[in-house]
Protein backbone atom coordinates (compact mmCIF):
# COMPACT_ATOMS: atom_id res chain seq x y z
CA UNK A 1 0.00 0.00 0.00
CA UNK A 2 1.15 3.26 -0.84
CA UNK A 3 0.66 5.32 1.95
CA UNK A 4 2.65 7.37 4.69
CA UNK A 5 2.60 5.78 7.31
CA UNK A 6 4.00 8.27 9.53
CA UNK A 7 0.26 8.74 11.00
CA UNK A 8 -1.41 6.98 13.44
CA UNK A 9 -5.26 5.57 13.86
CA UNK A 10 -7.00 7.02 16.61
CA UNK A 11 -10.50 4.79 17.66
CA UNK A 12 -13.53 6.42 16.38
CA UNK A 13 -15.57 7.01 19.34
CA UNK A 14 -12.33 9.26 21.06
CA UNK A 15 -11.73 11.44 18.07
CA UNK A 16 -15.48 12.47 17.51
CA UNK A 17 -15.58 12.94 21.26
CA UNK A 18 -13.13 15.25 20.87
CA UNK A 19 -13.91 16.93 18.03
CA UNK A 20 -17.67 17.29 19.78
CA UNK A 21 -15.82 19.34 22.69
CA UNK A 22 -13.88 21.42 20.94
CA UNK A 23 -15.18 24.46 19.14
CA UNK A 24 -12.77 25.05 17.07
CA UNK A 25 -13.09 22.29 14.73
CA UNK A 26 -17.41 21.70 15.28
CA UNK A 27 -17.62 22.81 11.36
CA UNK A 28 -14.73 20.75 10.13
CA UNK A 29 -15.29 18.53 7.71
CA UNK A 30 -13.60 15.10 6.32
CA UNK A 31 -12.08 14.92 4.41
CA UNK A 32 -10.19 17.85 3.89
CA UNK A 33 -11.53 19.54 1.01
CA UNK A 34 -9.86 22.45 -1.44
CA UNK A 35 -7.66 24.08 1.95
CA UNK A 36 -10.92 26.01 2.25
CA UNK A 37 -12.05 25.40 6.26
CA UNK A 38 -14.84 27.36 8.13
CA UNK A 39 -13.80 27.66 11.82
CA UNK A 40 -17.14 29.08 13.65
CA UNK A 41 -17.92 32.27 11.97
CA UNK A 42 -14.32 33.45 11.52
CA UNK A 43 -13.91 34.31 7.86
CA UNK A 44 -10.88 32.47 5.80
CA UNK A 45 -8.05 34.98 5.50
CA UNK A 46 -7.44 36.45 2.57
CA UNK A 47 -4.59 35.00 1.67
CA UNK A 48 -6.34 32.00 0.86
CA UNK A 49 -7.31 33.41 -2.79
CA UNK A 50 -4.00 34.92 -3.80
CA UNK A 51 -0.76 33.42 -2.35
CA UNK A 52 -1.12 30.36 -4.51
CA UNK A 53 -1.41 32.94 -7.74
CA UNK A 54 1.91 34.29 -7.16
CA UNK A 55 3.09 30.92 -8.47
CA UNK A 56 1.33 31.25 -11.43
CA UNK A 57 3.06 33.12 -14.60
CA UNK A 58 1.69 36.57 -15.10
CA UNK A 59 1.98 38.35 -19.10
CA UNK A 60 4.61 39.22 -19.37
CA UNK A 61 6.78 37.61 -16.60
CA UNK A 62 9.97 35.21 -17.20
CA UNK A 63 8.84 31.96 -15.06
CA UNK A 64 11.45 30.45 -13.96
CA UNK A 65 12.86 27.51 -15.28
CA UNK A 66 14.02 25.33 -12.28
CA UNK A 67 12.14 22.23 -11.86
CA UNK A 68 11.58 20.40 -8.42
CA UNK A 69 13.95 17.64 -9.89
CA UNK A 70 16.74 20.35 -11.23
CA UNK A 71 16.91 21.90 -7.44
CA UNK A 72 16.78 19.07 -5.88
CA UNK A 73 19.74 17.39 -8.02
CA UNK A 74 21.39 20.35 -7.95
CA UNK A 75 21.96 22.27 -5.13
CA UNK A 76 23.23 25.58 -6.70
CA UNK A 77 20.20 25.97 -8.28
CA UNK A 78 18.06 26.63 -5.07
CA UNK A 79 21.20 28.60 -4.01
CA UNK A 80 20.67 30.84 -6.75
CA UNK A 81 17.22 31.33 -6.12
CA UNK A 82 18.28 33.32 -2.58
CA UNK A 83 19.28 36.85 -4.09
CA UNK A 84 19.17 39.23 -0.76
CA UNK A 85 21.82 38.40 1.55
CA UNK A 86 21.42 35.57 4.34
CA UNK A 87 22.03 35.79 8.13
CA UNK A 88 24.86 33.60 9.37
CA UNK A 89 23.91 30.79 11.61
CA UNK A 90 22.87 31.99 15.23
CA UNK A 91 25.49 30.37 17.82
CA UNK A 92 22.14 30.06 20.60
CA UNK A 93 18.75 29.60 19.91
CA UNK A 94 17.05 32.13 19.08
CA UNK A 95 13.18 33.42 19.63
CA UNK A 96 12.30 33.69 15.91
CA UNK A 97 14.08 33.13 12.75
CA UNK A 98 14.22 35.48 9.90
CA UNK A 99 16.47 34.23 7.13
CA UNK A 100 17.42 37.86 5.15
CA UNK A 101 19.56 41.03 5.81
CA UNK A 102 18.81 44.33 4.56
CA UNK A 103 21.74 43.91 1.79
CA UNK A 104 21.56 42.73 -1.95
CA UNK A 105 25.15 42.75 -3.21
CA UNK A 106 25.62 43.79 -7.12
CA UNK A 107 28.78 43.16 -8.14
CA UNK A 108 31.28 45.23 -6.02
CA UNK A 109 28.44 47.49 -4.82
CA UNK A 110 25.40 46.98 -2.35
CA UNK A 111 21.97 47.80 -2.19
CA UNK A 112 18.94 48.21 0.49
CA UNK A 113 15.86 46.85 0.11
CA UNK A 114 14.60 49.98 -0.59
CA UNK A 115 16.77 50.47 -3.30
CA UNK A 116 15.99 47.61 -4.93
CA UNK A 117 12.14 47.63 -4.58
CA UNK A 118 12.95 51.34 -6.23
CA UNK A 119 15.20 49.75 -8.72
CA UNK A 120 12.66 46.99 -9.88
CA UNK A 121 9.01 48.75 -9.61
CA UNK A 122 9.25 50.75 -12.30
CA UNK A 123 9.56 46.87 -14.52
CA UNK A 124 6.31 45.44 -13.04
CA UNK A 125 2.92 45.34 -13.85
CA UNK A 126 0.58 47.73 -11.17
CA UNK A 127 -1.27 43.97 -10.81
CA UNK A 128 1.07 42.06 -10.53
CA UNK A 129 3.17 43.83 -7.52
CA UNK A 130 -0.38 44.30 -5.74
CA UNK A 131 -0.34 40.08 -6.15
CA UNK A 132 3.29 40.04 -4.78
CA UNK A 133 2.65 42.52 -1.55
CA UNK A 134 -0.34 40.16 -0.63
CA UNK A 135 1.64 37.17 -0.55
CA UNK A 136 4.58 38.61 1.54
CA UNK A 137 2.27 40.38 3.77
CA UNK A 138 0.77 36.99 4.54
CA UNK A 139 4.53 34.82 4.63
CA UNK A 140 5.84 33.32 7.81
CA UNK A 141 9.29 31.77 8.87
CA UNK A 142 7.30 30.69 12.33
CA UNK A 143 6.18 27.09 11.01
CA UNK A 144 8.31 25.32 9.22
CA UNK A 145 7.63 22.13 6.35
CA UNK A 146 11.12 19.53 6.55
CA UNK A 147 10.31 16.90 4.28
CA UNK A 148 12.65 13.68 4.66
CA UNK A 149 13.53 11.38 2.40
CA UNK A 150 10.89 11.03 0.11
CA UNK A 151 11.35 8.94 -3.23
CA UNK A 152 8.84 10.84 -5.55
CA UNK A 153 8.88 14.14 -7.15
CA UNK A 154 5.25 14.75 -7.87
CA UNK A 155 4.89 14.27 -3.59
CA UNK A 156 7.37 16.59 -3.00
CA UNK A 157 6.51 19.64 -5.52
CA UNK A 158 2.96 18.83 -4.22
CA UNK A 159 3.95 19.30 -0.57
CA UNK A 160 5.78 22.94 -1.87
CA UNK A 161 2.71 23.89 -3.65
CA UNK A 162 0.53 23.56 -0.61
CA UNK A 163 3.79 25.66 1.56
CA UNK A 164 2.93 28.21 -0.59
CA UNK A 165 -0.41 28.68 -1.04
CA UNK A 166 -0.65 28.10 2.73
CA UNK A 167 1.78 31.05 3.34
CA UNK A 168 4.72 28.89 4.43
CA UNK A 169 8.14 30.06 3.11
CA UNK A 170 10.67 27.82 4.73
CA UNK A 171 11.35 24.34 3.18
CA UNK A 172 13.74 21.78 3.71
CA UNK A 173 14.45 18.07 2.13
CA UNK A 174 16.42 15.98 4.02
CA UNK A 175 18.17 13.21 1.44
CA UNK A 176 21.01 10.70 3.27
CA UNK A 177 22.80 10.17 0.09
CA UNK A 178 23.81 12.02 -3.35
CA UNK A 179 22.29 9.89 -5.48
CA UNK A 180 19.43 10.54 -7.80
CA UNK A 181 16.79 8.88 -5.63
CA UNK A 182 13.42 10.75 -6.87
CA UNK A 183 11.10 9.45 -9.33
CA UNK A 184 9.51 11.54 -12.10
CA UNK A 185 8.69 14.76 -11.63
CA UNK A 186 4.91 15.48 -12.64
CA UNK A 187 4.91 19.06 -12.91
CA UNK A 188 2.61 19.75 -9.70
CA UNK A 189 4.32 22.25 -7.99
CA UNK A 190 3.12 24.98 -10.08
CA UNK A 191 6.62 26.77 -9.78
CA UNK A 192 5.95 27.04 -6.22
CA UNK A 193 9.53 26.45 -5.93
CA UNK A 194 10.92 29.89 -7.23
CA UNK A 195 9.00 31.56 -4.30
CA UNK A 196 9.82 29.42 -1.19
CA UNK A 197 13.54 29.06 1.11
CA UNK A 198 14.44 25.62 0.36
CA UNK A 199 16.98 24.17 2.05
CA UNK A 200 18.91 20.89 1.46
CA UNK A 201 20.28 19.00 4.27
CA UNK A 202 22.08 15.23 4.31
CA UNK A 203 21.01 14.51 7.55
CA UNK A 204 18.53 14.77 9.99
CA UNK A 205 21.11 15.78 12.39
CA UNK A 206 22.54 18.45 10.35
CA UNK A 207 18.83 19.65 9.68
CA UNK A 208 17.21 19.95 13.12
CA UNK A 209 20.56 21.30 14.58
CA UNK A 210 20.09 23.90 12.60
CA UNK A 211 16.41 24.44 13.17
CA UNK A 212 16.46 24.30 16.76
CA UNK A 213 19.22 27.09 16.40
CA UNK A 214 16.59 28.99 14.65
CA UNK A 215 14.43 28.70 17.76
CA UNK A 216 12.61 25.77 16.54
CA UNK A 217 11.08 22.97 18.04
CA UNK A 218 11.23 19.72 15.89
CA UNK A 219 7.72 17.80 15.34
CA UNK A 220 8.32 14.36 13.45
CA UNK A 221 4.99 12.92 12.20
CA UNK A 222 4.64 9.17 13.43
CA UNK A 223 2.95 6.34 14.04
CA UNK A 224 2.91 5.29 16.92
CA UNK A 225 1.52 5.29 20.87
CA UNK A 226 3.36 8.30 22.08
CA UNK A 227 2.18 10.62 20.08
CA UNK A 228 0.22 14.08 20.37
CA UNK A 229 -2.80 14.61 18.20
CA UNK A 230 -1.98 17.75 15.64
CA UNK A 231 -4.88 19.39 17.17
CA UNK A 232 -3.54 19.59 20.80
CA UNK A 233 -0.57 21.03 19.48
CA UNK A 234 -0.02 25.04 20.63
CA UNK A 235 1.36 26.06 16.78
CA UNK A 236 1.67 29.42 17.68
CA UNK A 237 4.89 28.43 18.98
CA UNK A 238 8.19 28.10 16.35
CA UNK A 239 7.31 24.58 14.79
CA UNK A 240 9.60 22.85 12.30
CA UNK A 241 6.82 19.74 10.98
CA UNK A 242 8.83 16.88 9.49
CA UNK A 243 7.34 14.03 7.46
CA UNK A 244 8.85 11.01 6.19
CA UNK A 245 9.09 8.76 3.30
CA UNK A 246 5.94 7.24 1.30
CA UNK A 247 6.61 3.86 2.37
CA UNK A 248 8.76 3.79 5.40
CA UNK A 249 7.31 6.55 7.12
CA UNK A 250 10.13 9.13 9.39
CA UNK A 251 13.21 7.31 9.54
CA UNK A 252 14.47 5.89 13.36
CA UNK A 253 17.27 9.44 13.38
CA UNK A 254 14.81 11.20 12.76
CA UNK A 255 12.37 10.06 15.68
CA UNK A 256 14.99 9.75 18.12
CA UNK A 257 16.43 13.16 17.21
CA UNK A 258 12.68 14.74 17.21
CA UNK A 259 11.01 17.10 20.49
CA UNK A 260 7.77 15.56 19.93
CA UNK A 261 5.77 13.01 17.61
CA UNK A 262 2.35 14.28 16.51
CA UNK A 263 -0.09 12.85 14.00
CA UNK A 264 -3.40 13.20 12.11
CA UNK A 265 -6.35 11.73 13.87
CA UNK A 266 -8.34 9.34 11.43
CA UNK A 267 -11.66 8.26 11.98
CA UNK A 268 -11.54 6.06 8.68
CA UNK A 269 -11.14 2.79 7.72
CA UNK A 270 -7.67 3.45 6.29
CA UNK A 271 -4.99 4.23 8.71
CA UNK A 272 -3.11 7.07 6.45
CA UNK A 273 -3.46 9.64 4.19
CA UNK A 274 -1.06 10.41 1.28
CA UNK A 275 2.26 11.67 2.50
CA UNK A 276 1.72 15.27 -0.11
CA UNK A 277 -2.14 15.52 1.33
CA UNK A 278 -0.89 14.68 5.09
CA UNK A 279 1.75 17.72 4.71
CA UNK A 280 -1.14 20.23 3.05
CA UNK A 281 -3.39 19.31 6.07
CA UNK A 282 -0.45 19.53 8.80
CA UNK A 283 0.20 22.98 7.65
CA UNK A 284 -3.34 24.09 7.10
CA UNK A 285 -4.46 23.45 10.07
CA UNK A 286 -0.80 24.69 11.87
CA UNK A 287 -1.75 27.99 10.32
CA UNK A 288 -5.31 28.26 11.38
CA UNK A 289 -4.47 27.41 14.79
CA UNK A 290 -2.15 30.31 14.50
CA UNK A 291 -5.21 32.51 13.36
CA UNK A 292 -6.96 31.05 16.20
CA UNK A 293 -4.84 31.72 19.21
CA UNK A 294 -2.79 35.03 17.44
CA UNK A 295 -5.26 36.81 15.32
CA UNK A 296 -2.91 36.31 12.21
CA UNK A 297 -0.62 34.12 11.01
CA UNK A 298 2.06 36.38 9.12
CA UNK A 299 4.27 37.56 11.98
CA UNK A 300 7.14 39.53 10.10
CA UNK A 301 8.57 43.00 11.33
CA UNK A 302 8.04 46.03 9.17
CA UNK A 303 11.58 46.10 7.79
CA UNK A 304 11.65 42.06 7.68
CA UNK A 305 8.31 42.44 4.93
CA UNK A 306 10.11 44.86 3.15
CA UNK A 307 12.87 42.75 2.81
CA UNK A 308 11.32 39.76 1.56
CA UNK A 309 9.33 41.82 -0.72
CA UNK A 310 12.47 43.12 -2.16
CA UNK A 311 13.73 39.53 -2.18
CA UNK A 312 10.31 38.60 -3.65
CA UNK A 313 11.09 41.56 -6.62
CA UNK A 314 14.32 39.73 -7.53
CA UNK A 315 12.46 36.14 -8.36
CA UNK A 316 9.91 37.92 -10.66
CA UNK A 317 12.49 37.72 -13.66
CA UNK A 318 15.44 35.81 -14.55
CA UNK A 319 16.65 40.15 -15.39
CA UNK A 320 15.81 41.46 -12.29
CA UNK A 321 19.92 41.47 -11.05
CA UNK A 322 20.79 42.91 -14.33
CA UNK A 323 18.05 45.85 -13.81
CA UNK A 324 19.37 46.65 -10.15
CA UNK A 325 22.97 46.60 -11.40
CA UNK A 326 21.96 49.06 -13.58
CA UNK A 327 20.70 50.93 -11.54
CA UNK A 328 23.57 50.30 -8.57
CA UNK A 329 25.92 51.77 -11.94
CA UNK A 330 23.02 54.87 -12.30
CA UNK A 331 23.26 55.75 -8.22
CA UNK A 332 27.21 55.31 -7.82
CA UNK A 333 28.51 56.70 -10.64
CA UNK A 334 31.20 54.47 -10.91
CA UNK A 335 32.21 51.31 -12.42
CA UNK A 336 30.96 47.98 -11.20
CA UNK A 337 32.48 44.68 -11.39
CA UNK A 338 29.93 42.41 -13.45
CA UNK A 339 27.15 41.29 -11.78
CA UNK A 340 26.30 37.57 -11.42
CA UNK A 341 23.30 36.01 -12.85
């Protein structure tokens, strides 16, 4: 059967007990059903309807032309996707991570964000930067998708489609070895992947050192006894999700190196949900528990949305580097060493 198995069963008559007692989720629905969830009378917010359509090509735009499988194979390709500089690692753990510093570097000179959001307006469509704004204004770094291991393509670019359209901008793949281990890629993603952070790690170690550096704490999705229903989870609290290969499920590193194991209460016959549908309902209902508790789910400082709406500006075409260069070479008024693409 292919199926994650990284979630456990839960007997019938507990979860609908709980789901009777708890408020929250009294006009949920199985299954889950287009990411579109009514919780009481709170209205969906609105990022619901547009952070998925930054994906999506606009006229006149240059769409990338990185693939799930060519950044995945390849790590300089996600590298290059990162144009604003990144923060070293934090030596201590930190309250909440936010990846970018207020510097693009052009060649031998260096910008602000607010030089290149200046630099780059002027090239985009009035509709089109209204699109972008509403997606960054609804980004967060404060839950976190690690996907580990997993042997198919189409599941991951489906789990990065539903990071994005959920408002999730921090990835990572954890793959133990450089071989080409994916299958076919099937095109799902719907270049989702130009607009996220992914990171690659070749460990789990490596990874959730890192994370809980970040300030994270590390859920690992599992099947099993000990672990914590998703919706008795506080997600308002730095959350790095991990979930684990279609057929094995989180590997035994993983679990052992994990704060917590959590899973997806089923009240079906089947015992699992696809791993790419189990990661779009971990993280939809991570950030409406967020909307719940906070109010919102987007969390970013003033200067940190202008940032990654600068950073945001630079992925809209494969030019946008040659444009602020240009304009780096306009505001200087002296010569630049070439700038990179």
């Amino acid at each position: 059967m292919c199926a994650c198995k990284t979630l456990a069963r839960y007997p019938l008559s507990s979860v609908m007990a709980r789901i009777t007692r708890t408020k929250r989720f009294r006009s949920l629905a199985f299954p889950f059903q287009g990411f579109h969830l009514r919780w009481n009378n709170t209205p969906s917010p609105p990022y619901f309807s547009h952070s998925a359509a930054a994906a999506a090509p606009a006229v006149g735009d240059e769409s990338s032309d990185d693939t799930v499988e060519e950044l995945l194979t390849k790590g300089d390709s996600i590298r290059g996707l990162m144009k604003m500089e990144r923060r070293s690692e934090p030596e201590e753990a930190r309250g909440r991570w936010f990846p970018y510093l207020d510097l693009c570097r052009v060649g031998s000179a260096s910008l602000t964000s607010r030089e290149v959001i200046k630099a780059l307006e002027p090239y985009i469509l009035d509709a089109r930067k209204e699109r972008i704004k509403r997606v960054v204004n609804n980004r967060s770094y404060s839950v976190s998708l690690v996907v580990e291991g997993l042997a198919d393509f189409g599941n991951v670019s489906a789990a990065f489609r539903s990071a994005d359209a959920l408002g999730i901008q921090s990835v990572h793949v954890i793959s133990s070895d450089n071989r080409k281990r994916y299958k076919d890629n099937r095109h799902v993603s719907m270049g989702a992947e130009k607009w996220l952070d992914i990171e690659l790690w070749k460990s789990p170690k490596e990874c959730f050192q890192a994370l809980r550096m970040r300030g994270y704490r590390i859920a690992a999705t599992h099947l099993g006894d000990d672990t914590v229903s998703i919706y008795d989870l506080d997600w308002s609290l730095p959350t790095a999700v991990v979930i684990g290969n279609e057929h094995m499920g989180i590997s035994h590193e993983a679990l052992q190196l994990a704060d917590l194991r959590c899973c997806i209460p089923m009240i079906g016959m089947v015992d699992s949900f696809n791993v790419s549908v189990a990661a779009g309902i971990l993280i939809h209902h991570a950030v409406h528990d967020r909307f719940s508790r906070l109010g919102y789910h987007c969390d970013l400082a003033t200067e940190e949305l202008q940032v990654l709406l600068a950073e945001f500006y630079l992925r809209h075409r494969d030019s946008s580097m040659t444009i602020v260069h240009e304009y780096a070479k306009r505001k200087l008024g002296n010569c630049l060493t070439e700038v990179p693409h």
